[in-house]
C-alpha atoms as a PDB file:
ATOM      1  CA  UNK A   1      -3.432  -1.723   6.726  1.00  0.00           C
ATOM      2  CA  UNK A   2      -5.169  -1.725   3.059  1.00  0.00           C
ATOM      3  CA  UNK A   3      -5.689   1.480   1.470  1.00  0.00           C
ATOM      4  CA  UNK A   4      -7.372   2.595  -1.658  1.00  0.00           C
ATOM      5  CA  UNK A   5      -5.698   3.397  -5.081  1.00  0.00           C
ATOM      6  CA  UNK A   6      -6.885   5.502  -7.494  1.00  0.00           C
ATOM      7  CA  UNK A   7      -6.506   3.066 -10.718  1.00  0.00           C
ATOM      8  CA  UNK A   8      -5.659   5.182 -12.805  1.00  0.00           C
ATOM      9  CA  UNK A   9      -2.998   6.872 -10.878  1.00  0.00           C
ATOM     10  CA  UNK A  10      -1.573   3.884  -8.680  1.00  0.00           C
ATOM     11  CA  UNK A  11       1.254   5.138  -6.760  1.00  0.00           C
ATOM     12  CA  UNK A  12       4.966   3.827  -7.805  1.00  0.00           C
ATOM     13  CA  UNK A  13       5.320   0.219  -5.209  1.00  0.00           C
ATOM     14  CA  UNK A  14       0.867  -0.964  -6.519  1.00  0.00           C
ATOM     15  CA  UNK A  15       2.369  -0.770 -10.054  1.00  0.00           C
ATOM     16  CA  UNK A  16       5.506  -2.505  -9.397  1.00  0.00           C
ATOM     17  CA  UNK A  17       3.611  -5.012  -7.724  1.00  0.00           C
ATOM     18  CA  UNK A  18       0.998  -5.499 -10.802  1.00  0.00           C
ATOM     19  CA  UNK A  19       3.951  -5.979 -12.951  1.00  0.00           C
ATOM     20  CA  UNK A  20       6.120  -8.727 -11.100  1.00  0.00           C
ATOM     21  CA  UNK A  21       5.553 -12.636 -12.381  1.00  0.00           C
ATOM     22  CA  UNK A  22       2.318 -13.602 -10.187  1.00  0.00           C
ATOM     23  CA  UNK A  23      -0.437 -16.199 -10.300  1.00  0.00           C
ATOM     24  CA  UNK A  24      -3.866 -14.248  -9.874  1.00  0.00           C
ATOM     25  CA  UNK A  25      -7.464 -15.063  -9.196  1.00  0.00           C
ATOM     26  CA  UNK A  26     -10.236 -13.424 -11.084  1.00  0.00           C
ATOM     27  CA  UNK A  27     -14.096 -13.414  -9.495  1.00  0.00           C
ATOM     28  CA  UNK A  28     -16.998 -13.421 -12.067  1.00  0.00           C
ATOM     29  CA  UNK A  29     -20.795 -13.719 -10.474  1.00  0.00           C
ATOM     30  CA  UNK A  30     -22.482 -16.805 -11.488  1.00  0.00           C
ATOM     31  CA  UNK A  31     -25.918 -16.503 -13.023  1.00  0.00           C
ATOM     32  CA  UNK A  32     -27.440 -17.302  -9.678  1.00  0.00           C
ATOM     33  CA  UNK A  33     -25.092 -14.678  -7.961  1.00  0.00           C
ATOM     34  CA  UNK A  34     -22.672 -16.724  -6.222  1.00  0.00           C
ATOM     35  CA  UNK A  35     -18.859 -15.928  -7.004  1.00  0.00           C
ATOM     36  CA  UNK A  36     -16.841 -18.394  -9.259  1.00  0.00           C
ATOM     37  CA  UNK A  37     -13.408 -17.826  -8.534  1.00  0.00           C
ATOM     38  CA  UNK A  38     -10.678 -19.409 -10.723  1.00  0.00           C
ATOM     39  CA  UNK A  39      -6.311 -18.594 -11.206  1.00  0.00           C
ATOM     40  CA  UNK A  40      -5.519 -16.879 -14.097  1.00  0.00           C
ATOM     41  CA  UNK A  41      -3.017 -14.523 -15.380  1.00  0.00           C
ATOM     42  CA  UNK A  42      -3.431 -10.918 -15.383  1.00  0.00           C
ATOM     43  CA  UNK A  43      -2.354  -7.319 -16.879  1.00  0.00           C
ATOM     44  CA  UNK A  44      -2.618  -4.029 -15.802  1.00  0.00           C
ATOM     45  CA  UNK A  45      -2.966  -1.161 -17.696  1.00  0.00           C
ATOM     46  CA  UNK A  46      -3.482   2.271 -16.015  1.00  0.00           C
ATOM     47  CA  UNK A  47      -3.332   4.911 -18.907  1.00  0.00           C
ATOM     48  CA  UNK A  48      -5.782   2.204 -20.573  1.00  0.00           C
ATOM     49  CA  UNK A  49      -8.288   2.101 -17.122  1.00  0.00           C
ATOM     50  CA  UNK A  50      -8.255  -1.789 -17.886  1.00  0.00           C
ATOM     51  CA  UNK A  51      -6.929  -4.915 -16.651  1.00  0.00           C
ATOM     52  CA  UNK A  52      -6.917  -8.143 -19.268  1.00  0.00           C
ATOM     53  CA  UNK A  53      -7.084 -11.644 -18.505  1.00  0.00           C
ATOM     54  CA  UNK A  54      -6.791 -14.150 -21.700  1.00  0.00           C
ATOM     55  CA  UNK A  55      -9.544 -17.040 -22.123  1.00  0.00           C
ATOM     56  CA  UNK A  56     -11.044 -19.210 -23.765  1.00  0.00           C
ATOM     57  CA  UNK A  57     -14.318 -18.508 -25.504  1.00  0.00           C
ATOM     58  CA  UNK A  58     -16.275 -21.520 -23.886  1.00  0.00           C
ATOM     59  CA  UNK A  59     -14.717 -21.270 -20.693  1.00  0.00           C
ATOM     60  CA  UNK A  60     -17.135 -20.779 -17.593  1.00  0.00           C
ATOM     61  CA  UNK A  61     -15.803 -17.236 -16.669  1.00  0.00           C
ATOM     62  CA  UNK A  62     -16.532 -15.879 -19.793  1.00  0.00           C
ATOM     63  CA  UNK A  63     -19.745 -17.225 -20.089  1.00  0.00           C
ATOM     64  CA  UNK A  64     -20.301 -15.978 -16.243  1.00  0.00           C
ATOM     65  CA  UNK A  65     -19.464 -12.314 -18.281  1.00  0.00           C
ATOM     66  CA  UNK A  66     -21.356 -12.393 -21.004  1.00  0.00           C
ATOM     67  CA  UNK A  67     -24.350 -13.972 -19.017  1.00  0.00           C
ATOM     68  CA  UNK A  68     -24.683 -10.412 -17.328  1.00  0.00           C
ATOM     69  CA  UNK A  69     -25.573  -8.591 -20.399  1.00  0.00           C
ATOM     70  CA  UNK A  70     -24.256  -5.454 -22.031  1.00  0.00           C
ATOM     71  CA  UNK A  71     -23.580  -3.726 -19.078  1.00  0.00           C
ATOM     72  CA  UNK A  72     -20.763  -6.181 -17.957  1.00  0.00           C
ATOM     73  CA  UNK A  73     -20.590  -8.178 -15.065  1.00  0.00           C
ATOM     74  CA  UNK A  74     -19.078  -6.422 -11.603  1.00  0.00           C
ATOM     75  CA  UNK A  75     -15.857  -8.301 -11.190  1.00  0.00           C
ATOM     76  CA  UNK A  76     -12.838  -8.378  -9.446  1.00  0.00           C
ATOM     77  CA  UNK A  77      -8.790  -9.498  -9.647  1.00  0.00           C
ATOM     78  CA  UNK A  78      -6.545 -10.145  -6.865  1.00  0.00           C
ATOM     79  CA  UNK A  79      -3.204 -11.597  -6.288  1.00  0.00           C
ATOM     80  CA  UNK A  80      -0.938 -12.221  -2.995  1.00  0.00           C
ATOM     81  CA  UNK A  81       2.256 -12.476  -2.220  1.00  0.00           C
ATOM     82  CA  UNK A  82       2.810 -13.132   1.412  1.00  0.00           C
ATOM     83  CA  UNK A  83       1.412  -9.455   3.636  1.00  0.00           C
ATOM     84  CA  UNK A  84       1.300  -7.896  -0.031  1.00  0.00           C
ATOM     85  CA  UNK A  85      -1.658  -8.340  -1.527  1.00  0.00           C
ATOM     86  CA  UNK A  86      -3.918  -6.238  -4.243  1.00  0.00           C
ATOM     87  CA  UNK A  87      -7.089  -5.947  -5.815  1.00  0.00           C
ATOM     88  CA  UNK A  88      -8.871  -4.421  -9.075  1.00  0.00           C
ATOM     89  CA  UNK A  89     -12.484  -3.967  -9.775  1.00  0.00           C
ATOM     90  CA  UNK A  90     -14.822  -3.295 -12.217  1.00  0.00           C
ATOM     91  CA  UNK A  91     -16.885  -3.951 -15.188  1.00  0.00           C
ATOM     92  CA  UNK A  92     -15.789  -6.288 -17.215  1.00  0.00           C
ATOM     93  CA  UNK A  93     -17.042  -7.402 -21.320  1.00  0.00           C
ATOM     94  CA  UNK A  94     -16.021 -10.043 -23.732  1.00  0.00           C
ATOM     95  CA  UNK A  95     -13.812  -8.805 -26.637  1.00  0.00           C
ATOM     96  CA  UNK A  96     -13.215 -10.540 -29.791  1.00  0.00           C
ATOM     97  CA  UNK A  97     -11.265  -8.420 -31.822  1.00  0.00           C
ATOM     98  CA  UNK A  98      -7.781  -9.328 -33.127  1.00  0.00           C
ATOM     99  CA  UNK A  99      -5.944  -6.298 -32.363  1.00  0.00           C
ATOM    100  CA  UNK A 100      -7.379  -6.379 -28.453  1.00  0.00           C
ATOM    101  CA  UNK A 101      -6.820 -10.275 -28.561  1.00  0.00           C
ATOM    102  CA  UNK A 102      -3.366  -9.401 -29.305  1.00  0.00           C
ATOM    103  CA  UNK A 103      -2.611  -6.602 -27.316  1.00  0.00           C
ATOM    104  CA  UNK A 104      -3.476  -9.330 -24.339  1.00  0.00           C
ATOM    105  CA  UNK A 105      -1.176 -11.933 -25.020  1.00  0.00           C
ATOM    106  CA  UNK A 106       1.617  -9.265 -25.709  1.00  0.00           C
ATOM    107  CA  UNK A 107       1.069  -7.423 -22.369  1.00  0.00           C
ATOM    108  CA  UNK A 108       0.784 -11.532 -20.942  1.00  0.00           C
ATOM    109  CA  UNK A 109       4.051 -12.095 -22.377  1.00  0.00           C
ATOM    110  CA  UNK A 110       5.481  -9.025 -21.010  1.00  0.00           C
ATOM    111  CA  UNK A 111       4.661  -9.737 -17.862  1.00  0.00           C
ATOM    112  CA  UNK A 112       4.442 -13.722 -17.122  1.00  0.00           C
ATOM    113  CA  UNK A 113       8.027 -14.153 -20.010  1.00  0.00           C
ATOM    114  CA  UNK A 114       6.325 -16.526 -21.631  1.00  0.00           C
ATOM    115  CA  UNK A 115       4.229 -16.130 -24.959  1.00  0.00           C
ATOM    116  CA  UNK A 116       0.868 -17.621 -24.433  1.00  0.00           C
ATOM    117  CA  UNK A 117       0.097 -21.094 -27.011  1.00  0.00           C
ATOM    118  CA  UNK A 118      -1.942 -20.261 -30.003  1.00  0.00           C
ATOM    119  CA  UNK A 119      -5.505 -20.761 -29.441  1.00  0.00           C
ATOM    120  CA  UNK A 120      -8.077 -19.823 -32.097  1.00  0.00           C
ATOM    121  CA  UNK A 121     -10.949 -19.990 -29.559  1.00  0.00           C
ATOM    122  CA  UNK A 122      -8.771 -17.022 -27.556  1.00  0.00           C
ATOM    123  CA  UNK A 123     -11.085 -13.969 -26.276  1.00  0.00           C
ATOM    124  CA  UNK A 124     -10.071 -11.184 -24.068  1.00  0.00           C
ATOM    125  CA  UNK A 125     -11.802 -10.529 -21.004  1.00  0.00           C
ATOM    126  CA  UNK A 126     -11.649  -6.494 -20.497  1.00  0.00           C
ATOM    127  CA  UNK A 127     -12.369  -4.951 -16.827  1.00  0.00           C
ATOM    128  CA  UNK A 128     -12.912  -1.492 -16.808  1.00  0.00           C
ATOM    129  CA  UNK A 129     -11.189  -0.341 -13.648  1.00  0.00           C
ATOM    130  CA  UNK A 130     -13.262   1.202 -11.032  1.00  0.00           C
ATOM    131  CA  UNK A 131     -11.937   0.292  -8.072  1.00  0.00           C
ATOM    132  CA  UNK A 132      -7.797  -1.011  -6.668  1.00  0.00           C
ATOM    133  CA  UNK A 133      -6.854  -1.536  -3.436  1.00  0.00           C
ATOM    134  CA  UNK A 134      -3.974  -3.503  -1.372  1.00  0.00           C
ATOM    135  CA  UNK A 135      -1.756  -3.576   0.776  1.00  0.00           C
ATOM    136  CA  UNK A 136       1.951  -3.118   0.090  1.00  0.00           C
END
């Protein structure tokens, strides 16, 4: 049975889960409203409200975020693992700035052991938790 988690508070197993090695998806809304969905790697940071996911400035799911305007584009994150599953959702925005560029790839590093390749073109995309749910 899924339940809901508050995302700022997950309980002790959701966290756990966010922070073992696992390949995720990430949903942005095309301009015409139907759902690109592409594997990427993801972080989650509770006592930040945020998730991260590392791109590349001209790729399609950032352009998918920024194409929604300044409010941010309602998105969402998943990843499986067999019955476990679990979910994040929210708003999520473009950042450019070093220091949020690189708190990204260090919390990528962290979790996926491996130190992402340089890449000048690098943006973060930030979600703004709303929503988590899964299934343990």
């Amino acid at each position: 049975m899924s339940h809901s988690v508050d995302p700022a508070a997950p309980d002790a197993a959701y966290l756990s889960f966010w922070r073992e090695r696992h390949l995720c998806t990430l949903t942005t809304p095309r301009p015409d409203g139907s759902p690109h969905v592409v594997p990427v790697g993801v972080t989650y940071d509770p006592e930040a409200g945020l998730a991260r996911v590392i791109a590349n400035k001209a790729s399609t799911k950032v352009a998918n975020v920024l194409a929604a305007g300044p409010d941010g584009a309602r998105v969402a994150v998943c990843q499986v693992a067999g019955r476990r599953w679990a979910t994040l959702e929210g708003r999520a925005h473009v950042r450019t700035e070093p220091e949020r560029i690189a708190e990204a790839e260090r919390r990528y590093a962290e979790r996926y052991e491996r130190t992402p390749s340089p890449n000048p073109a690098r943006v973060v995309i930030e979600i703004e938790l709303e929503r988590a749910m899964g299934r343990g």
